[in-house]
Protein backbone atom coordinates (compact mmCIF):
# COMPACT_ATOMS: atom_id res chain seq x y z
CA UNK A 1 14.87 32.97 6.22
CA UNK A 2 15.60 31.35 2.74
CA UNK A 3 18.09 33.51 2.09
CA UNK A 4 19.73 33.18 5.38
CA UNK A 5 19.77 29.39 4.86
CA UNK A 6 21.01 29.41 1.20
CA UNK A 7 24.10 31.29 2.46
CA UNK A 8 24.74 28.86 5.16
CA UNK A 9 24.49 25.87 2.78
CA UNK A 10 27.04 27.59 0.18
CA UNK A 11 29.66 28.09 3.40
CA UNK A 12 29.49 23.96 4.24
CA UNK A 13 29.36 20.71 2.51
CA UNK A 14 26.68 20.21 -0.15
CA UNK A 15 25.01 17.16 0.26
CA UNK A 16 21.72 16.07 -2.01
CA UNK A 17 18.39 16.91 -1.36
CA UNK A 18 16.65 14.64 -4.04
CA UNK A 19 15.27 12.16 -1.72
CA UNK A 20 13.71 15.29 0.98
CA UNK A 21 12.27 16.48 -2.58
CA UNK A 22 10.30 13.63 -2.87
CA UNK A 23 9.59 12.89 0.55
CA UNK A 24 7.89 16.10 0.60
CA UNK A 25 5.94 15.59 -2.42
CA UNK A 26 4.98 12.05 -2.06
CA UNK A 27 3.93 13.46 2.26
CA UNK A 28 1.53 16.45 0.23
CA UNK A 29 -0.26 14.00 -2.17
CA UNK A 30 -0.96 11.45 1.33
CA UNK A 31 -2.36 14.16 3.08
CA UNK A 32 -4.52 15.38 -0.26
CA UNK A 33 -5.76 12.03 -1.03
CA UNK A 34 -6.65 11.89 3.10
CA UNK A 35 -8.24 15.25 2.94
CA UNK A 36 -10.54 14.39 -0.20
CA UNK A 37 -11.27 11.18 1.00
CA UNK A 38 -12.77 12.19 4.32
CA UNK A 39 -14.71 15.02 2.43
CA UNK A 40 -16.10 13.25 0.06
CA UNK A 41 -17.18 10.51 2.32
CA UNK A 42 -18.41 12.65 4.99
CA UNK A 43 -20.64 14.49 2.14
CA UNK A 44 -22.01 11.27 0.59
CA UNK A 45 -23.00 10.01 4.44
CA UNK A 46 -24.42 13.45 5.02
CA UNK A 47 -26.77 12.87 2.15
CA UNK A 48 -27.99 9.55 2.72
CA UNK A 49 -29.16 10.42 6.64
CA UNK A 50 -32.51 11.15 6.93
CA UNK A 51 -32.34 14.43 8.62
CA UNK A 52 -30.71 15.92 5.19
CA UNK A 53 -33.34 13.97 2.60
CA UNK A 54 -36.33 15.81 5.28
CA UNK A 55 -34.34 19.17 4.56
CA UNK A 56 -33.73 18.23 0.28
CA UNK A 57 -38.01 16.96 0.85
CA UNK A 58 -39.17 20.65 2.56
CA UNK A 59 -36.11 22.46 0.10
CA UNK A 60 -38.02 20.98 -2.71
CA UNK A 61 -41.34 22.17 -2.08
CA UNK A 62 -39.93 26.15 -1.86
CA UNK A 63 -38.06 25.73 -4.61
CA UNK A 64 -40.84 24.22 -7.05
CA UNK A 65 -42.51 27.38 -6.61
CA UNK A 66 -39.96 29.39 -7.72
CA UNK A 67 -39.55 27.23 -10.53
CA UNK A 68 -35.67 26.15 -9.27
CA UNK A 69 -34.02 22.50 -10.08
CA UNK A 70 -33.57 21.02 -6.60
CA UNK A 71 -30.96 18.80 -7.97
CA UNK A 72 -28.85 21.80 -9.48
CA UNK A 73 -29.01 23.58 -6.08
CA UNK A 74 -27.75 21.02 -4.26
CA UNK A 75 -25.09 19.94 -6.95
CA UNK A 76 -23.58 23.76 -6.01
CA UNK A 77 -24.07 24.00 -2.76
CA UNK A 78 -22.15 20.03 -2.10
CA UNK A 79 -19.44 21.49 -4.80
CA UNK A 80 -18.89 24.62 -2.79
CA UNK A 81 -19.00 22.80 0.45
CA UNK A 82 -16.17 20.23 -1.09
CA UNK A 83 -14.04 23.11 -2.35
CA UNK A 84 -13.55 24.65 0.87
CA UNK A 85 -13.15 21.13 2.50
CA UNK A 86 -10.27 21.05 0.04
CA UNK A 87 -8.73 24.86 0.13
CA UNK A 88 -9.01 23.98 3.91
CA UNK A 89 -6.96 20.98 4.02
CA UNK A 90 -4.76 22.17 1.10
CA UNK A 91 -3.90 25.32 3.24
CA UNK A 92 -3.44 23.42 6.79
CA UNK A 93 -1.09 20.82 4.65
CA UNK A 94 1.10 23.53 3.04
CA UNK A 95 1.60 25.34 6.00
CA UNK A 96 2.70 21.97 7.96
CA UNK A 97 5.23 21.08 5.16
CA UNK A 98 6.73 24.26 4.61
CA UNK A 99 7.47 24.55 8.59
CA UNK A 100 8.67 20.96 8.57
CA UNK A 101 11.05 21.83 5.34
CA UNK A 102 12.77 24.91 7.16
CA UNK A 103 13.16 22.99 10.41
CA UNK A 104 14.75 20.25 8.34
CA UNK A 105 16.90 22.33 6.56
CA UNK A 106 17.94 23.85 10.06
CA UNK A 107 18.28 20.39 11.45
CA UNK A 108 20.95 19.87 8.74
CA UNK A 109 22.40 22.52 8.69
CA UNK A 110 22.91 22.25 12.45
CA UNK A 111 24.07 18.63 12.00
CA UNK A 112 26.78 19.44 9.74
CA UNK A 113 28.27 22.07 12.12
CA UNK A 114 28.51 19.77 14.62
CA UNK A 115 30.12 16.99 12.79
CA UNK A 116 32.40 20.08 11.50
CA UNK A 117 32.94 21.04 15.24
CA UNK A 118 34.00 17.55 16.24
CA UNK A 119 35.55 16.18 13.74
CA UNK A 120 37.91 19.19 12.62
CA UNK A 121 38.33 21.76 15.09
CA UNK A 122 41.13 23.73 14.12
CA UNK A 123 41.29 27.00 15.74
CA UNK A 124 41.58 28.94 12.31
CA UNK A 125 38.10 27.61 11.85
CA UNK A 126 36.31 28.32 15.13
CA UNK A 127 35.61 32.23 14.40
CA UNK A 128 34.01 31.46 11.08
CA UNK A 129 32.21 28.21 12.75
CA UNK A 130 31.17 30.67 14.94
CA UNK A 131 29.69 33.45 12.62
CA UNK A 132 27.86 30.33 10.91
CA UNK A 133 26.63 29.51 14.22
CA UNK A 134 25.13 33.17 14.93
CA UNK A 135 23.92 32.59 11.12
CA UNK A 136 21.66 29.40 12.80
CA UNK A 137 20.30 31.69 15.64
CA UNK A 138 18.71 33.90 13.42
CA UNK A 139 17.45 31.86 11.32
CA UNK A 140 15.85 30.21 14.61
CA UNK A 141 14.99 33.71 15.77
CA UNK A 142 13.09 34.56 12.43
CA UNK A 143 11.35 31.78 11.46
CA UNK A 144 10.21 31.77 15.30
CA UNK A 145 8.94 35.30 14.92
CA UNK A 146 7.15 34.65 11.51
CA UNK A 147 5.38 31.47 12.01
CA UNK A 148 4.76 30.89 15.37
CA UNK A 149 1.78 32.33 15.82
CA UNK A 150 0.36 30.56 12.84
CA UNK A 151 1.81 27.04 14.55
CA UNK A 152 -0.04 27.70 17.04
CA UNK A 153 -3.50 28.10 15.19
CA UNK A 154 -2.53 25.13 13.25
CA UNK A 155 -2.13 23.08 16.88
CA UNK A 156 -5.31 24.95 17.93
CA UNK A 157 -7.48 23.93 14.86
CA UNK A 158 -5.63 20.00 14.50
CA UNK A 159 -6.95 19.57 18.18
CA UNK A 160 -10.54 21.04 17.53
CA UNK A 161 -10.77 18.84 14.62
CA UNK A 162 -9.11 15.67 16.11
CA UNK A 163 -11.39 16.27 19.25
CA UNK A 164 -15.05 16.65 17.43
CA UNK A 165 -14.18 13.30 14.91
CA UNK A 166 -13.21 11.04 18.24
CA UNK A 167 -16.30 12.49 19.88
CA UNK A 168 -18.42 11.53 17.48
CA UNK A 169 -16.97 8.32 16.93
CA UNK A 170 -17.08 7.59 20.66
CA UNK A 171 -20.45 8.69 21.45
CA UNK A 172 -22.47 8.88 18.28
CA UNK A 173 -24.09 5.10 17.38
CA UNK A 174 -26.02 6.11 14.94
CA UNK A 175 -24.30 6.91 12.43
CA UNK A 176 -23.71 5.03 9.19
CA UNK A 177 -20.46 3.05 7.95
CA UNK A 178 -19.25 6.25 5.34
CA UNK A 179 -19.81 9.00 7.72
CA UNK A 180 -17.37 6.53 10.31
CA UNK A 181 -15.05 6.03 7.80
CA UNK A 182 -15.05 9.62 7.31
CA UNK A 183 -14.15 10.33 10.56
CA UNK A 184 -11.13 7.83 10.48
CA UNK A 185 -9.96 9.62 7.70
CA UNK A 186 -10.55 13.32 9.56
CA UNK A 187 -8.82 11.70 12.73
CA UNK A 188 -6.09 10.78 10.30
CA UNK A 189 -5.18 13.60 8.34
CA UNK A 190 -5.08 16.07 11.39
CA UNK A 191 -3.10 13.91 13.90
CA UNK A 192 -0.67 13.18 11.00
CA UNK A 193 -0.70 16.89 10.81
CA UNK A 194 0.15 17.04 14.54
CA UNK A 195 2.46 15.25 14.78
CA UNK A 196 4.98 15.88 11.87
CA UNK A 197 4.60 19.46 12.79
CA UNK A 198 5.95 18.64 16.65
CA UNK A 199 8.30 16.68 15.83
CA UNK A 200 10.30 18.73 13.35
CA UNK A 201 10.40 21.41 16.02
CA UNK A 202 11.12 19.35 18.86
CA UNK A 203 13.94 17.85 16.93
CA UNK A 204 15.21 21.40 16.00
CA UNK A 205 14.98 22.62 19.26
CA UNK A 206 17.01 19.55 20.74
CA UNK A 207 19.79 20.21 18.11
CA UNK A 208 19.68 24.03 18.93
CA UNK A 209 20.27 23.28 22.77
CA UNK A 210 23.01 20.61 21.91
CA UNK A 211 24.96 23.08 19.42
CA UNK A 212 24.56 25.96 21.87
CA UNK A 213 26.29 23.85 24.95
CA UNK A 214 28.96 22.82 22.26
CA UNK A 215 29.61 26.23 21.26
CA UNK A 216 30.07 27.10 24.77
CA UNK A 217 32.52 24.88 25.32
CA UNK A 218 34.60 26.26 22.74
CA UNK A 219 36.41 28.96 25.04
CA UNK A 220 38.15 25.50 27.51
CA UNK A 221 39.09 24.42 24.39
CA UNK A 222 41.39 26.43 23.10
CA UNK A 223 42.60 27.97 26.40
CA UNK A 224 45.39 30.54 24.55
CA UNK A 225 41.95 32.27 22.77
CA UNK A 226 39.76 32.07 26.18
CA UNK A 227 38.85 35.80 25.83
CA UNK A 228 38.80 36.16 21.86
CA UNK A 229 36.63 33.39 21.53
CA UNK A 230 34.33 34.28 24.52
CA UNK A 231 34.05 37.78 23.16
CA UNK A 232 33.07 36.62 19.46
CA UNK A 233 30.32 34.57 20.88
CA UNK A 234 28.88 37.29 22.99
CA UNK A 235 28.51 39.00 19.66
CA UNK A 236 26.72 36.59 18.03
CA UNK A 237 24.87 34.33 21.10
CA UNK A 238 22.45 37.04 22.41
CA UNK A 239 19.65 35.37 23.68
CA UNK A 240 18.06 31.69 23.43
CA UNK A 241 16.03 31.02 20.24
CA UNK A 242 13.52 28.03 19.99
CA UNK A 243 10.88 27.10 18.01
CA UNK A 244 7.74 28.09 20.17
CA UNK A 245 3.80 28.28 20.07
CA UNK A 246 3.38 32.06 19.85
CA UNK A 247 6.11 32.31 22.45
CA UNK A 248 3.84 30.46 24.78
CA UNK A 249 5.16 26.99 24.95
CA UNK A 250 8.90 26.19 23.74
CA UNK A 251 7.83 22.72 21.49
CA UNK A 252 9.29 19.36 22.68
CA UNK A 253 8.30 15.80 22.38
CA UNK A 254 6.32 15.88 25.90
CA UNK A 255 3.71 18.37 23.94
CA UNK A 256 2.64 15.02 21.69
CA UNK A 257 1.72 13.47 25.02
CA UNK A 258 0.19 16.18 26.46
CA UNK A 259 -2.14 17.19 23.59
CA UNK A 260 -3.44 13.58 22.91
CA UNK A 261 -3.67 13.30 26.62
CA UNK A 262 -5.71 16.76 27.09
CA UNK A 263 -7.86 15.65 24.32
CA UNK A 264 -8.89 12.22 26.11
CA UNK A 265 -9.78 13.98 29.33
CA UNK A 266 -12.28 16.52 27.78
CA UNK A 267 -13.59 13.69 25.72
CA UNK A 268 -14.26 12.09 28.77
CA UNK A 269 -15.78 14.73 30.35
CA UNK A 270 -17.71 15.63 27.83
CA UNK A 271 -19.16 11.86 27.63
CA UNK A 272 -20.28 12.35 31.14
CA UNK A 273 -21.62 15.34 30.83
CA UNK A 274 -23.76 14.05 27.94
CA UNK A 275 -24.89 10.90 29.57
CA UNK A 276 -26.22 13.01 32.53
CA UNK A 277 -27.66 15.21 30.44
């Protein structure tokens, strides 16, 4: 796909990408600094509630008779715990940014076609507009094929995550300020996750649709090439590629609404279902 999208880039304008360079740094370190913060917190919370000092009270009487610090054991086991807090969120955040990168390089890339297309159409240009425009589909197609199935763990797992932090926030009164702060920061990290993730593939996909009707138009156009150029984009427009969810759901700004929206019904439900209970 990189390679697909260098070649592209070499065949139209070059434009700077220093600003997107640091976007995308300066959008990793947020997320970091969200990620450790909520870990930390929700570790030093955990602590200080009384069902964990019971556990570190009874944890202390096995391990004085084998002779074991308590406070080295539980040094390790809060360091592991915070390391794969951190590989976790480190992972999730990568993954997000990479897949918002390549759909903003395709957005661009996209973008400057049509600007090409409509600003200087000449019909020497329209076969190698079009090969550049078969060029887009696969890159569509492959990235798509690749990393859809991961998008949609990564919706799966933001939901899960975005769902059990409002729970608890909603329906849990006893807990202290840092483990609520925590959850804030959980809430944050993993609906800012969400949503860049949705919309840079709801924004490729609108550009994809809007450069495919263009292209099609290209055969009125330039009526004294109807069949040449109808026959060159039969070659290289095959099918309809879009950024999906495993090929389940084709992603578009309505899915923002309708996850946030699915996750305030089963938190309601589940509200009831605990008060009955």
């Amino acid at each position: 796909m990189a390679e697909c999208i260098t070649r592209i880039y070499r065949i139209l304008p070059h434009r700077n990408n220093e600003r997107r360079k640091y976007l995308l740094i300066a959008s990793f370190v947020f997320l970091e600094i969200t990620a450790i913060a909520s870990s930390v917190m929700l570790i030093y919370a955990e602590n200080n509630t009384s069902k964990s000092q019971k556990s570190a009270s009874e944890l202390k009487l096995v391990l004085d008779s084998l002779s074991v610090e308590l406070s080295y054991c539980i040094l390790l086991a809060r360091s592991v715990e915070l390391m794969f807090h951190f590989i976790t969120c480190t992972a999730l955040s990568v993954f997000t940014l990479y897949y918002c990168l390549a759909s903003r390089f395709i957005q661009d890339i996209i973008q400057r076609l049509l600007n090409k297309f409509k600003n200087n159409c000449l019909l020497q240009d329209v076969e190698g507009l079009i090969d550049i425009h078969g060029n887009i589909e696969n890159c569509v197609s492959y990235m798509d094929e690749k990393l859809s199935f991961p998008a949609f763990l990564l919706v799966v797992m933001n939901m899960s995550g975005l769902f059990w932090a409002s729970y608890k926030m909603a329906y849990f009164s006893d807990m202290n300020n840092c483990y609520f702060i925590s959850m804030i920061y959980f809430t944050i990290f993993h609906s800012s996750l969400q949503l860049v993730m949705i919309i840079s593939a709801s924004i490729t996909n609108e550009l994809v649709t809007k450069l495919k009707h263009f292209v099609r138009r290209l055969p009125y156009l330039f009526p004294t090439r109807h069949s040449e150029i109808k026959f060159k984009l039969k070659q290289n427009v095959l099918q309809d590629n879009y950024l999906t969810l495993w090929n389940i759901y084709v992603i578009n700004r309505s899915l923002i609404i309708t996850s946030f929206g699915t996750l305030l019904t089963y938190g309601f439900l589940m509200g009831s279902l605990r008060k009955d209970s």
